[in-house]
N, C-alpha and C. Protein backbone atom coordinates (compact mmCIF):
# COMPACT_ATOMS: atom_id res chain seq x y z
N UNK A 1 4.11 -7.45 -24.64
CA UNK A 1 4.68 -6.52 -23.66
C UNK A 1 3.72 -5.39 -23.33
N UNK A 2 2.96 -5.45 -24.61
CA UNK A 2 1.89 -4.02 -23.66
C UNK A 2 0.93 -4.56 -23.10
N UNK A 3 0.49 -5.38 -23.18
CA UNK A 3 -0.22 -6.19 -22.05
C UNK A 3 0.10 -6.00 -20.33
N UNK A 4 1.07 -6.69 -20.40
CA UNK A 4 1.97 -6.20 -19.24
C UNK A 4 2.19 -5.04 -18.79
N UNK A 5 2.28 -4.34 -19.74
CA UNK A 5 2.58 -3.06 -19.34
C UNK A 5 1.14 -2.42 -18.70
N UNK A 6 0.10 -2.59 -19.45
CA UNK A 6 -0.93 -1.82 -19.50
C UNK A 6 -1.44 -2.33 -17.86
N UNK A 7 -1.41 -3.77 -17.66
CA UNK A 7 -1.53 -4.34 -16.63
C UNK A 7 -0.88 -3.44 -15.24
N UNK A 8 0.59 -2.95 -15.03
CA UNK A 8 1.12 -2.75 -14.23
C UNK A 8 0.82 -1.28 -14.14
N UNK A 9 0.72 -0.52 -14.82
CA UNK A 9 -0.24 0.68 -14.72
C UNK A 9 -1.53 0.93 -14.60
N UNK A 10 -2.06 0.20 -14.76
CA UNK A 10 -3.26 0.29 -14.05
C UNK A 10 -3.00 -0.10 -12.69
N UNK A 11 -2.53 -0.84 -11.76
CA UNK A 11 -2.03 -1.05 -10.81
C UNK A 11 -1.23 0.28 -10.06
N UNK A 12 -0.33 0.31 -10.50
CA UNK A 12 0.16 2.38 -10.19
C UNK A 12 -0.61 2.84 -10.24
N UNK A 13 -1.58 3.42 -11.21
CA UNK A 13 -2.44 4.11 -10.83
C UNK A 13 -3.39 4.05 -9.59
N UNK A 14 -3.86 2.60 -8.96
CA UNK A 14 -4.84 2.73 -7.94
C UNK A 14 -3.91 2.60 -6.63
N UNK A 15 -2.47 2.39 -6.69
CA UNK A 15 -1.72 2.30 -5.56
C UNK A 15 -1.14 4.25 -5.54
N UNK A 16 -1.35 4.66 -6.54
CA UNK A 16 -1.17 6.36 -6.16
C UNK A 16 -2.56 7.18 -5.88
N UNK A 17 -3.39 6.42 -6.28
CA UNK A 17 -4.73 7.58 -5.61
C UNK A 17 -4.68 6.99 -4.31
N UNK A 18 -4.05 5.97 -3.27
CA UNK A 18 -4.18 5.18 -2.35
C UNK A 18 -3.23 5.98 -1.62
N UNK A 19 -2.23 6.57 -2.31
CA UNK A 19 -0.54 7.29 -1.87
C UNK A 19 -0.49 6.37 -1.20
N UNK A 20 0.13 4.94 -1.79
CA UNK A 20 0.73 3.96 -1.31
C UNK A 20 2.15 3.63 -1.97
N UNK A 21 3.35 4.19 -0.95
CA UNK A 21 4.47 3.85 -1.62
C UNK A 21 5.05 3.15 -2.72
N UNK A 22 4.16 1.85 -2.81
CA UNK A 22 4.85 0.56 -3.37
C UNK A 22 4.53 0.93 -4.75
N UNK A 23 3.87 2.07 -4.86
CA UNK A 23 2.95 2.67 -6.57
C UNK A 23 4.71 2.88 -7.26
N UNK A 24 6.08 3.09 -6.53
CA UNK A 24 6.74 3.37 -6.90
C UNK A 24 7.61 2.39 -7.81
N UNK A 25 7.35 1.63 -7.06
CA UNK A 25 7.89 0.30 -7.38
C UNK A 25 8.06 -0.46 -8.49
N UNK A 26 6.19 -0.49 -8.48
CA UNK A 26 5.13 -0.61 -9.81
C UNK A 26 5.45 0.38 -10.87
N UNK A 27 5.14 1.55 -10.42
CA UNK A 27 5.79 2.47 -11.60
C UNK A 27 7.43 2.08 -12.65
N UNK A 28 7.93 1.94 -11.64
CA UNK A 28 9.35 1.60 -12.09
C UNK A 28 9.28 0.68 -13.49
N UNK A 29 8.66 -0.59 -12.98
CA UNK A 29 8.74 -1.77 -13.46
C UNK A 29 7.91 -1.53 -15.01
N UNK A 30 6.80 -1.45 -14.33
CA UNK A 30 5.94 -0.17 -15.86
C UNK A 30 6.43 0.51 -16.65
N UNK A 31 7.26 1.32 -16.11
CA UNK A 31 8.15 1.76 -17.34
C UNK A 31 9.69 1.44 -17.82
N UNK A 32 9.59 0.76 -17.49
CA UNK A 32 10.97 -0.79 -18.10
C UNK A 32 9.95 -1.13 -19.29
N UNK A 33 8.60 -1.48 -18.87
CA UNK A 33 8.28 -2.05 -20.08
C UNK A 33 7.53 -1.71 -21.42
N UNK A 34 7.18 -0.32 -21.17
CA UNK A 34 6.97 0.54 -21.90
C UNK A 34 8.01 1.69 -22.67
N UNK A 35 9.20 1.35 -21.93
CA UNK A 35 10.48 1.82 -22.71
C UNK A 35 10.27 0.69 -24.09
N UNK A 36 10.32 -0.37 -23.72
CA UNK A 36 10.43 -1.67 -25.09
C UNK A 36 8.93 -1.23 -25.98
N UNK A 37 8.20 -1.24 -25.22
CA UNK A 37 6.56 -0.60 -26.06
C UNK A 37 7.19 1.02 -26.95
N UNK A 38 7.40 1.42 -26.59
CA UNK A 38 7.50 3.19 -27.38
C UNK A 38 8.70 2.84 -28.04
N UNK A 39 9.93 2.24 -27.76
CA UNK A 39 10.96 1.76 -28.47
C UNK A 39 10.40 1.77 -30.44
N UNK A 40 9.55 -0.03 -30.08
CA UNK A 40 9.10 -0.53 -30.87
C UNK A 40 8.43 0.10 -31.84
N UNK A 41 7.69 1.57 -31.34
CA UNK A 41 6.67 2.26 -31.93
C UNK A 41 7.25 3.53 -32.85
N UNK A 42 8.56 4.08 -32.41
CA UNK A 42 9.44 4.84 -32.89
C UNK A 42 9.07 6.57 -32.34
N UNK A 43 8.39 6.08 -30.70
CA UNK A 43 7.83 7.36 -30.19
C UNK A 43 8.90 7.41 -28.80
N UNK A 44 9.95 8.11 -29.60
CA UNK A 44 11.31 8.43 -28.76
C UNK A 44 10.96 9.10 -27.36
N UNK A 45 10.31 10.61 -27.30
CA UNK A 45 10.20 11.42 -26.47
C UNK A 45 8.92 10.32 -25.67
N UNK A 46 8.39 9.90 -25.73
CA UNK A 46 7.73 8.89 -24.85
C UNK A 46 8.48 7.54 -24.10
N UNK A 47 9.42 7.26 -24.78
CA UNK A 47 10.39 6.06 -24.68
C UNK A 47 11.14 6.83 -23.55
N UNK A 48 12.04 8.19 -23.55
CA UNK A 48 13.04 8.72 -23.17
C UNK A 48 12.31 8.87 -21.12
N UNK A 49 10.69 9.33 -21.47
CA UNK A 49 9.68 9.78 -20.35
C UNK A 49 9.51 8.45 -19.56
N UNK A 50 9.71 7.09 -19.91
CA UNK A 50 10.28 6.14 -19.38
C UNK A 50 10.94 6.41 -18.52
N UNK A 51 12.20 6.56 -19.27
CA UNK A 51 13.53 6.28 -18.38
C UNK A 51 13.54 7.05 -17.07
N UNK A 52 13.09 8.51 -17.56
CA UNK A 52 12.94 9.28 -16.29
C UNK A 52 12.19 8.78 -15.03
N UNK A 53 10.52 8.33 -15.86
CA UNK A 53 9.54 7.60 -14.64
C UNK A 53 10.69 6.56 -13.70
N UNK A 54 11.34 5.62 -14.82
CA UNK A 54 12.06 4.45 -14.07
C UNK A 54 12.72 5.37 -12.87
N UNK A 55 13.61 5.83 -13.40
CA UNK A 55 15.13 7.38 -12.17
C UNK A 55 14.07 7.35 -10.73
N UNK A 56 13.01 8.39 -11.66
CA UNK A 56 12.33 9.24 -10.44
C UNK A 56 11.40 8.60 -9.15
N UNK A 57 11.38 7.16 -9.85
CA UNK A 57 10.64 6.09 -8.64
C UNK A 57 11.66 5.72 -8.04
N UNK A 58 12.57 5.95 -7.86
CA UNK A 58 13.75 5.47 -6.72
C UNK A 58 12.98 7.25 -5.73
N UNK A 59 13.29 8.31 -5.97
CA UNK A 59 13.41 9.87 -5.04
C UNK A 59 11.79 9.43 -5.00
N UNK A 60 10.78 9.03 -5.43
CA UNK A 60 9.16 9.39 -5.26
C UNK A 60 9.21 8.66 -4.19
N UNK A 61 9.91 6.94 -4.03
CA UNK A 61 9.48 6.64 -2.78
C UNK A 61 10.30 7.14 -1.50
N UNK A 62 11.38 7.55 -1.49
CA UNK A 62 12.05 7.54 -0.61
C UNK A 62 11.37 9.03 -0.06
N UNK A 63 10.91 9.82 -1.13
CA UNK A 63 10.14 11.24 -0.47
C UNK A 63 8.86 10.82 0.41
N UNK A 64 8.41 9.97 0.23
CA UNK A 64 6.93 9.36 0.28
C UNK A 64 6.76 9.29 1.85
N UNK A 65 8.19 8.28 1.68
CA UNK A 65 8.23 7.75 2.79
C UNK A 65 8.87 8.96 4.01
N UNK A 66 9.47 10.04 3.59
CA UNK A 66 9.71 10.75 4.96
C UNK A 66 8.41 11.56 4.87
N UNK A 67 7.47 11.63 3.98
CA UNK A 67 6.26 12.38 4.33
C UNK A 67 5.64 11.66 4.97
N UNK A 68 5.15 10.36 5.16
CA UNK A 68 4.75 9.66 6.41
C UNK A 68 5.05 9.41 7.40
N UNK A 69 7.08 9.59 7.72
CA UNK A 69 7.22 9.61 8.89
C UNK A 69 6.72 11.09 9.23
N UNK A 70 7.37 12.26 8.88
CA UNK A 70 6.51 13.69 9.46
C UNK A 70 5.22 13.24 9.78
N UNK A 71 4.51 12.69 9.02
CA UNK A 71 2.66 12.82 9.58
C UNK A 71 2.98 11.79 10.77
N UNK A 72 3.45 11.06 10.68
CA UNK A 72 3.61 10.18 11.98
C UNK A 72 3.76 10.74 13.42
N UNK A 73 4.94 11.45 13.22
CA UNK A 73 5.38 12.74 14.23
C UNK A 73 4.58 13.37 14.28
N UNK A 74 4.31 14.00 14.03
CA UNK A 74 2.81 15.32 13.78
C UNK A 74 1.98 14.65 14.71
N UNK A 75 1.41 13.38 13.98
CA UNK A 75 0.33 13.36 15.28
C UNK A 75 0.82 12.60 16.81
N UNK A 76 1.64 12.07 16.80
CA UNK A 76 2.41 12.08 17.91
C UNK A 76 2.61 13.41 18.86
N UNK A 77 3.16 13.92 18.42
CA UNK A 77 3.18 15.47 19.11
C UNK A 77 2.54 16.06 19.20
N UNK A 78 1.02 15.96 18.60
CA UNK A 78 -0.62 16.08 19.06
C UNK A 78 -1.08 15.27 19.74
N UNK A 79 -1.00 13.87 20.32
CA UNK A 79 -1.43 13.36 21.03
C UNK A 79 -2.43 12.77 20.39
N UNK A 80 -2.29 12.76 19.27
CA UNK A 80 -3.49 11.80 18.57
C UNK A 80 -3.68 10.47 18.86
N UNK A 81 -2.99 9.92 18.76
CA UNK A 81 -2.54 8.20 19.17
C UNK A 81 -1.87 8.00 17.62
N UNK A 82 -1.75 6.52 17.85
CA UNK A 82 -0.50 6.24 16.80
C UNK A 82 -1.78 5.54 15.38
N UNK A 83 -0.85 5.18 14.64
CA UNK A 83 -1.70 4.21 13.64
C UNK A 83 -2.13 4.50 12.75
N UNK A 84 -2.19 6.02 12.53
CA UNK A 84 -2.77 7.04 11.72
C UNK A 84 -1.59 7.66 10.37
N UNK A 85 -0.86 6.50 10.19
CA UNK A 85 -0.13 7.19 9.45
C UNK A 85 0.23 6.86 7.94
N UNK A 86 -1.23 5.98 7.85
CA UNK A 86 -1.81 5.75 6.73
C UNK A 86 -2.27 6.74 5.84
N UNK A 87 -2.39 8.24 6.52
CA UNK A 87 -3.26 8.78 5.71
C UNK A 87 -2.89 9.43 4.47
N UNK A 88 -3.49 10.16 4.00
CA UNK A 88 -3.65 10.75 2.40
C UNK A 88 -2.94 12.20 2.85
N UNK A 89 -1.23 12.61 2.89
CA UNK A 89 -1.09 13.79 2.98
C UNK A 89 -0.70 14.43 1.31
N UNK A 90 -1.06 15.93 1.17
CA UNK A 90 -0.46 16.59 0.02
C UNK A 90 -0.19 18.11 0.59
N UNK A 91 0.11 19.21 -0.33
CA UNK A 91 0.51 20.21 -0.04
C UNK A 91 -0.19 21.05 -1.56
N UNK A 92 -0.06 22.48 -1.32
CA UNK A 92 -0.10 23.25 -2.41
C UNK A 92 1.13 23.67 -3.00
N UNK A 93 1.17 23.86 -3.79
CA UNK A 93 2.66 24.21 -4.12
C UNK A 93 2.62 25.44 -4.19
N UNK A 94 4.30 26.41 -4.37
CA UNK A 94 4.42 27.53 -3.53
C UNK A 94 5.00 28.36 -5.11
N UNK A 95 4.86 29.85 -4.64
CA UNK A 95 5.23 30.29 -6.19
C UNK A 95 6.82 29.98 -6.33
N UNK A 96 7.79 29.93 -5.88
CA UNK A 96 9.18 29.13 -6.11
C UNK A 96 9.01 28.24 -7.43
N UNK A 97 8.40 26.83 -6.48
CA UNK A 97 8.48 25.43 -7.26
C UNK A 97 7.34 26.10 -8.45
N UNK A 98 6.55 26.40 -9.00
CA UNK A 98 5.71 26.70 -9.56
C UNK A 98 6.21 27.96 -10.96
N UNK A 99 7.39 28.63 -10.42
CA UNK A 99 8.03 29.35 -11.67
C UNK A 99 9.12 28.03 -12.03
N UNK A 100 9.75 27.62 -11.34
CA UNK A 100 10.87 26.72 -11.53
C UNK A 100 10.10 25.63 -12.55
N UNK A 101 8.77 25.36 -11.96
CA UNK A 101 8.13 24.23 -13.15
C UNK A 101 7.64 24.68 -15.14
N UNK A 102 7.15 26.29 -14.40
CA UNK A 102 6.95 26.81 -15.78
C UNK A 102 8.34 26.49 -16.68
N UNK A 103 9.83 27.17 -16.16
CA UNK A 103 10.57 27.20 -16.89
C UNK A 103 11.04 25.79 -17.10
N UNK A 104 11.46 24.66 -16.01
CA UNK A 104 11.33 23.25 -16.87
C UNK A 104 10.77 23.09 -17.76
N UNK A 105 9.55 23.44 -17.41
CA UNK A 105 8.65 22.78 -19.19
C UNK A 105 8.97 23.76 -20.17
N UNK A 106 9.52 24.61 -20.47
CA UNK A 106 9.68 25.67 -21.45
C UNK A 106 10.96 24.68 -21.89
N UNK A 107 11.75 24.83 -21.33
CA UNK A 107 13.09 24.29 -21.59
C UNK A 107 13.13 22.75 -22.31
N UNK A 108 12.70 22.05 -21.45
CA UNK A 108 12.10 20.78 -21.50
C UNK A 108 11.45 20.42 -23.19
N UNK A 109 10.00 21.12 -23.30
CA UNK A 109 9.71 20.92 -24.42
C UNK A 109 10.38 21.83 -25.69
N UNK A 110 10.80 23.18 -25.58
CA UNK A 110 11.20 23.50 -26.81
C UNK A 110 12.64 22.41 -27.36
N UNK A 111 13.59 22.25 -26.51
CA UNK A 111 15.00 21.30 -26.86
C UNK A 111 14.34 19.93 -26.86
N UNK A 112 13.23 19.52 -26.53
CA UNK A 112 12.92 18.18 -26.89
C UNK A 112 12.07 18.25 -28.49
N UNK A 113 11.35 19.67 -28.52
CA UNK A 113 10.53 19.54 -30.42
C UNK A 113 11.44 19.51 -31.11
N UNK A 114 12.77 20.51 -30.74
CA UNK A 114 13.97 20.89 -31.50
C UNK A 114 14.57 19.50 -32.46
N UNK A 115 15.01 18.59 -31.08
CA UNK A 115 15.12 17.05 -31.25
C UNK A 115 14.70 16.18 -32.05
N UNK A 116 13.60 16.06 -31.92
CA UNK A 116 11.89 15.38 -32.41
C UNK A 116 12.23 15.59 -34.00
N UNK A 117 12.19 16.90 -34.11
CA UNK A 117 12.20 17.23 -35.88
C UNK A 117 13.04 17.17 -36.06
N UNK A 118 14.40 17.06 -35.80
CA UNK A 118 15.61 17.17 -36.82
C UNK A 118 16.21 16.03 -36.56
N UNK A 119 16.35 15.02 -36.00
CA UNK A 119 17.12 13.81 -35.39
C UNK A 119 16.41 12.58 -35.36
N UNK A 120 15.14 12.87 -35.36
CA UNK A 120 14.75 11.05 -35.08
C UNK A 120 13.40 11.32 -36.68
N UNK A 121 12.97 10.29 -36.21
CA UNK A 121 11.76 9.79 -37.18
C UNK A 121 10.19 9.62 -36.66
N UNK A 122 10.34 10.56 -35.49
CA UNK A 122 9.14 10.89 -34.10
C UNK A 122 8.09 11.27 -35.48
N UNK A 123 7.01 10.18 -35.52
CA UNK A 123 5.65 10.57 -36.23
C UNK A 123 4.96 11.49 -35.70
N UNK A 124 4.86 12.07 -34.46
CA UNK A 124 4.22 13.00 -34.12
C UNK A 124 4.85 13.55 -33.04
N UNK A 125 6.00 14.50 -33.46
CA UNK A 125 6.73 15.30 -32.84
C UNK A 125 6.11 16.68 -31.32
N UNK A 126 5.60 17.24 -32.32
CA UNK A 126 4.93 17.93 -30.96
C UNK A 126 4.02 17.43 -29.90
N UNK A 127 2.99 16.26 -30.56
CA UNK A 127 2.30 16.18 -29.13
C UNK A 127 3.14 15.22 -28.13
N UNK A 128 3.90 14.39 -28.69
CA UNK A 128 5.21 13.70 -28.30
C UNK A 128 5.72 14.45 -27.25
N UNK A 129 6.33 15.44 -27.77
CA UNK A 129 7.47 16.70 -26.59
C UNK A 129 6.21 17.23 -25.52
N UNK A 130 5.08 17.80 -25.93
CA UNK A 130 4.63 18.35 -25.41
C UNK A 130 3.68 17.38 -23.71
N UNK A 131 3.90 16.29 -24.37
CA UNK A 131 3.13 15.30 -23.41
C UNK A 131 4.27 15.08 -22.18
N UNK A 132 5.43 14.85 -22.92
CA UNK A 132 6.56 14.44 -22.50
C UNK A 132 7.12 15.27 -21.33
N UNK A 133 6.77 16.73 -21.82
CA UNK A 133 7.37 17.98 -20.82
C UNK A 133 6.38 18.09 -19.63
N UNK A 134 5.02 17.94 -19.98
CA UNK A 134 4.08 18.27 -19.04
C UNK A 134 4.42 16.65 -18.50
N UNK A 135 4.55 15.73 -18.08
CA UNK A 135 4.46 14.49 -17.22
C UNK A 135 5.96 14.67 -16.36
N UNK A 136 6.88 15.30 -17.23
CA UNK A 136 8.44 15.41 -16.24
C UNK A 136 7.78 16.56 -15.28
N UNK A 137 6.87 17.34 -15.41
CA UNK A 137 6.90 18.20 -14.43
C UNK A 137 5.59 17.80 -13.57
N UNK A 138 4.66 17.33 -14.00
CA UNK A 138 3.66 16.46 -13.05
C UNK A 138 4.45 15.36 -12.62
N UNK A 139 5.48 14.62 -12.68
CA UNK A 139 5.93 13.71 -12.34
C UNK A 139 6.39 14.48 -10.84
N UNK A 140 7.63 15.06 -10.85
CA UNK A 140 8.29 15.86 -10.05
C UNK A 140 7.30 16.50 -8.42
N UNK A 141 6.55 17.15 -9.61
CA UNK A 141 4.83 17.82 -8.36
C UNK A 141 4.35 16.45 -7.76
N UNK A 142 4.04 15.40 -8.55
CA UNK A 142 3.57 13.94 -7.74
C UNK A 142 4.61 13.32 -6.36
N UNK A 143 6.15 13.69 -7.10
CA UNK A 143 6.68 12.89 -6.03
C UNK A 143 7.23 14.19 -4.43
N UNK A 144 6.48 15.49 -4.88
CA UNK A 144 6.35 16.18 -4.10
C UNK A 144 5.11 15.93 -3.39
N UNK A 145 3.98 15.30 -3.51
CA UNK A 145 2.70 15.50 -2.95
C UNK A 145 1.77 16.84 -3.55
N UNK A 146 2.28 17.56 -4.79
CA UNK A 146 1.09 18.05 -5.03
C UNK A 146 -0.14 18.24 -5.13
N UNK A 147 -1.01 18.51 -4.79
CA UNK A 147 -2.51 18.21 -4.86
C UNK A 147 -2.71 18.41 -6.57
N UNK A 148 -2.04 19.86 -7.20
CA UNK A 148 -2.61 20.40 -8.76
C UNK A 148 -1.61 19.39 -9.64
N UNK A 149 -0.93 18.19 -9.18
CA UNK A 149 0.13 17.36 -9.98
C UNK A 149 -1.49 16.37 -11.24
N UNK A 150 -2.44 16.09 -10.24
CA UNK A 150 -3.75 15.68 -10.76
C UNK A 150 -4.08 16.23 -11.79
N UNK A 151 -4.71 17.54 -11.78
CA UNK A 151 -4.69 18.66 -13.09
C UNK A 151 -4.08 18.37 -14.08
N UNK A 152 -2.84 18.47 -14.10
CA UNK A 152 -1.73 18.47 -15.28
C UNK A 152 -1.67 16.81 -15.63
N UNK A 153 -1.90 15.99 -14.83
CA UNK A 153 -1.96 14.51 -15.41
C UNK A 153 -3.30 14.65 -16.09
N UNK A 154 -4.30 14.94 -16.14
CA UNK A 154 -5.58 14.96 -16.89
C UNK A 154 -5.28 15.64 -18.26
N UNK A 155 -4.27 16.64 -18.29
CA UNK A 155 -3.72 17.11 -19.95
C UNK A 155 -3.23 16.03 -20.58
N UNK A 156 -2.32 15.83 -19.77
CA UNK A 156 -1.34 14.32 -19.93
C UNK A 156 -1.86 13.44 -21.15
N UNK A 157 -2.97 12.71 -19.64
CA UNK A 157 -3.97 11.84 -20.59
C UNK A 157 -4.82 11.82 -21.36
N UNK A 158 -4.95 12.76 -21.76
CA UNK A 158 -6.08 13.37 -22.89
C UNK A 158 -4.86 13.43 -24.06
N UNK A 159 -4.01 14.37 -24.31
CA UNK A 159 -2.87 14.36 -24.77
C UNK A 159 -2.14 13.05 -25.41
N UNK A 160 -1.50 12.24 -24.66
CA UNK A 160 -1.05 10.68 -24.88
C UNK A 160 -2.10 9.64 -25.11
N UNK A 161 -3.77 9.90 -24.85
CA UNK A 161 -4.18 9.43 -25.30
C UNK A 161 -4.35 9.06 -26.88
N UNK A 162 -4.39 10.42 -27.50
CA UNK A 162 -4.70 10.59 -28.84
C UNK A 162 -3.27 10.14 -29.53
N UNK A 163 -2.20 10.64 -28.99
CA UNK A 163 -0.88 10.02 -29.23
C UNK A 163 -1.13 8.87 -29.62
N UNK A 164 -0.90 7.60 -28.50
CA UNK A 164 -1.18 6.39 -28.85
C UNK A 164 -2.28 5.73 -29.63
N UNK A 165 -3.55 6.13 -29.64
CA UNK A 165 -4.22 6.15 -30.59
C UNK A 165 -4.21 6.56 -32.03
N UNK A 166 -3.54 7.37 -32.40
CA UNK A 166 -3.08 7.47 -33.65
C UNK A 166 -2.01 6.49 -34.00
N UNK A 167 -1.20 6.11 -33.28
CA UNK A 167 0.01 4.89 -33.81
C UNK A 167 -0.55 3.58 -33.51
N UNK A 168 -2.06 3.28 -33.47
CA UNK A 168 -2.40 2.07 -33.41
C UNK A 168 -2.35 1.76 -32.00
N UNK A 169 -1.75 1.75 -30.85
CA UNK A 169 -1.36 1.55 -29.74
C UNK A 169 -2.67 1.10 -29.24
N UNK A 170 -4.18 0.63 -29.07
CA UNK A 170 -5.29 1.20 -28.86
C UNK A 170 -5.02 0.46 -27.42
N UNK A 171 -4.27 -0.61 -26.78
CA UNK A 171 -4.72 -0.67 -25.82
C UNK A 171 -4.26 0.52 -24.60
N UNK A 172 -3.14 1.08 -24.96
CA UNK A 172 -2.38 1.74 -24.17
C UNK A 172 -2.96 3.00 -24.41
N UNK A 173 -4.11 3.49 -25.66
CA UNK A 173 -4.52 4.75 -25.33
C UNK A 173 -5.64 4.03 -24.19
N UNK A 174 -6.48 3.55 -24.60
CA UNK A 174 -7.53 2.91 -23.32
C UNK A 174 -6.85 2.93 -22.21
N UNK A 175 -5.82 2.95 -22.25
CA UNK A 175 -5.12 3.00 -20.50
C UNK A 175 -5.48 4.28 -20.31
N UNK A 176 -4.89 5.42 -20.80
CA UNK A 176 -4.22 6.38 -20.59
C UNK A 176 -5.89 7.45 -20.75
N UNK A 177 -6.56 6.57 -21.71
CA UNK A 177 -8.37 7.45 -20.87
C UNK A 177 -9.17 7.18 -19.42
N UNK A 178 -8.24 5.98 -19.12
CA UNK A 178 -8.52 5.65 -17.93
C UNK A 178 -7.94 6.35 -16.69
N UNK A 179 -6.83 6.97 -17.26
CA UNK A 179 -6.35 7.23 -16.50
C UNK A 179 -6.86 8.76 -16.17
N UNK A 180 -7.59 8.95 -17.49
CA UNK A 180 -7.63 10.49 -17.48
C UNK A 180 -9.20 10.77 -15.93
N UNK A 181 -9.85 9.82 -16.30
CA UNK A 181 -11.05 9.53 -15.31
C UNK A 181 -10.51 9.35 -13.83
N UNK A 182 -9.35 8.13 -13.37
CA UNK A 182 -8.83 8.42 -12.48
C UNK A 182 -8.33 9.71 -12.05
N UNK A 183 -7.66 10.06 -12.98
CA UNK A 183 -6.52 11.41 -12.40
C UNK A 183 -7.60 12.27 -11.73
N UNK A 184 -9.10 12.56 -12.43
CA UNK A 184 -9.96 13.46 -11.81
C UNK A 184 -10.14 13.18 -10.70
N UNK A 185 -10.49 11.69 -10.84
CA UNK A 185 -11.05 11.10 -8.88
C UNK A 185 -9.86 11.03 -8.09
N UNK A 186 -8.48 11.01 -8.27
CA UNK A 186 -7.40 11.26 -7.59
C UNK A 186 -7.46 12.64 -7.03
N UNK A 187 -7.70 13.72 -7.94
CA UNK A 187 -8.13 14.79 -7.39
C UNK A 187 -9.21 14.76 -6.09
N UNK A 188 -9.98 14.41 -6.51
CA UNK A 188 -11.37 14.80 -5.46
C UNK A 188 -10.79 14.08 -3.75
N UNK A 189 -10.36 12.59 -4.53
CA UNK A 189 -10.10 11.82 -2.99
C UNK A 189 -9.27 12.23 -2.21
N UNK A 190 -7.83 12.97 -3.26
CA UNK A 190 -6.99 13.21 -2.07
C UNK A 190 -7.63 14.78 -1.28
N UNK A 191 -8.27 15.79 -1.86
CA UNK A 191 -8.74 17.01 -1.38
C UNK A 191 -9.65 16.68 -0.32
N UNK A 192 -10.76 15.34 -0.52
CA UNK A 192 -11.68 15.05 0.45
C UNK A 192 -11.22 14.34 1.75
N UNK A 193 -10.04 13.32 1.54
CA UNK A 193 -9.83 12.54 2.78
C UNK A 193 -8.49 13.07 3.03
N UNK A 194 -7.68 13.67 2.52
CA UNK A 194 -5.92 13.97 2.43
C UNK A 194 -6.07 15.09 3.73
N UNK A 195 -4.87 15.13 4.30
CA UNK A 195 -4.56 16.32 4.82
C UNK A 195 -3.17 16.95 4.17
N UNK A 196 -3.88 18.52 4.74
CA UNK A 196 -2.82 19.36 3.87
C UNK A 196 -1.67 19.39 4.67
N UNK A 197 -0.54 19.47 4.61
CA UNK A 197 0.88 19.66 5.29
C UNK A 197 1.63 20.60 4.49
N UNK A 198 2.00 21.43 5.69
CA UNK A 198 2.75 23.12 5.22
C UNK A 198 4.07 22.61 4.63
N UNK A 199 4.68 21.78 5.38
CA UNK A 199 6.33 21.18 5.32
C UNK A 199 6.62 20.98 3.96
C-alpha cells in the first residue's frame, strides 16, 4: 500500500505545481491510502491529516475551479481572446486569513499534543501534531491559491520527513524530501509564470 501511495503523490504533487484541478482527485485517493499506511504505523495525528486531505479535496477542487472561471472572465473582459485559462493564478494572503491561520495552528496543535500524549501510543507525539497542524493550515492556504502555502509545505516536508524516517517508513520519507525540493520549485514556478489575482 505504500507503494501506491507513494506512487499517487508523487503524481499530486506535479499535477499541483501544474494547478491542475484533477491534483484533487489524486490527492483524495492518496490519502485513502495512506490513512491504511499511518494506521498500520500507529502515527494517529498523520492518519487523522488524511482524512482531512481526503474532506478538503472535494472544497480544493470546486475552489479551483471558480478561480479559473474568474481568470476566464477577466480576460474576456480585457479582450484578451479566449484559451488562456490554463494559467497559473495565486494571490497573497491578507492579514484576516493570516491571524485566523496563526490561531488554527495554535489550537490545532496544542489539543492535538494534548491527545498524542495522553490517549494513543503516538511514538513521536510532537513532531506528529506539529506536522499535522502546519499541513491543515497549508492545506487550507493551497486550496485558497496561496503563493506562501509553498513555504509552510517545505517545513512540512522536512518535518514528516524525519517523522517517517524514524518509523522505518523510508520510502514515504523519500517522498516527502521530494517533495520538499518540489515545494521550493512550486514556489519559484508559480511566482514566475502565475498571475496574481486580488479576488
Amino acid at each position: 500500500m505504500e507503494y501506491f501511495a507513494f506512487i499517487t503523490g508523487l503524481l499530486y504533487l506535479i499535477l499541483e505545481i501544474r494547478q491542475n484541478s484533477i491534483m484533487w482527485v489524486v490527492g483524495g485517493i492518496s490519502a485513502i491510502a495512506y490513512i491504511i499506511v499511518f494506521a498500520e504505523s500507529s502515527l494517529f495525528a498523520a492518519m487523522g491529516l488524511q482524512v482531512y486531505y481526503a474532506a478538503v479535496s472535494l472544497y480544493g477542487f470546486y475552489r479551483w475551479r471558480e478561480d479559473k472561471r474568474l481568470s476566464k472572465r477577466r480576460e474576456k473582459d480585457a479582450e484578451r481572446g479566449a484559451g488562456k485559462g490554463d494559467e497559473i493564478i495565486y494571490r497573497h494572503i491578507g492579514m484576516r486569513d493570516l491571524l485566523l491561520s496563526v490561531l488554527l495552528f495554535a489550537a490545532v496543535f496544542v489539543s492535538l499534543l494534548t491527545f498524542l500524549r495522553n490517549m494513543t501510543g503516538d511514538p513521536m507525539p510532537l513532531a506528529d501534531a506539529l506536522a499535522t497542524a502546519l499541513s491543515i493550515v497549508a492545506t487550507w492556504w493551497l486550496s485558497r491559491s496561496y503563493i506562501c502555502q509553498w513555504l509552510v509545505w517545505v517545513c512540512v516536508n522536512i518535518l514528516s520527513a524525519y517523522l517517517f524516517f524514524s518509523q522505518e517508513l523510508y520510502l514515504t520519507a523519500i517522498l516527502y524530501l521530494i517533495y520538499t525540493v518540489c515545494a521550493l520549485y512550486g514556489f519559484y514556478h508559480w511566482h514566475k509564470c502565475g498571475v496574481l489575482i486580488k479576488k
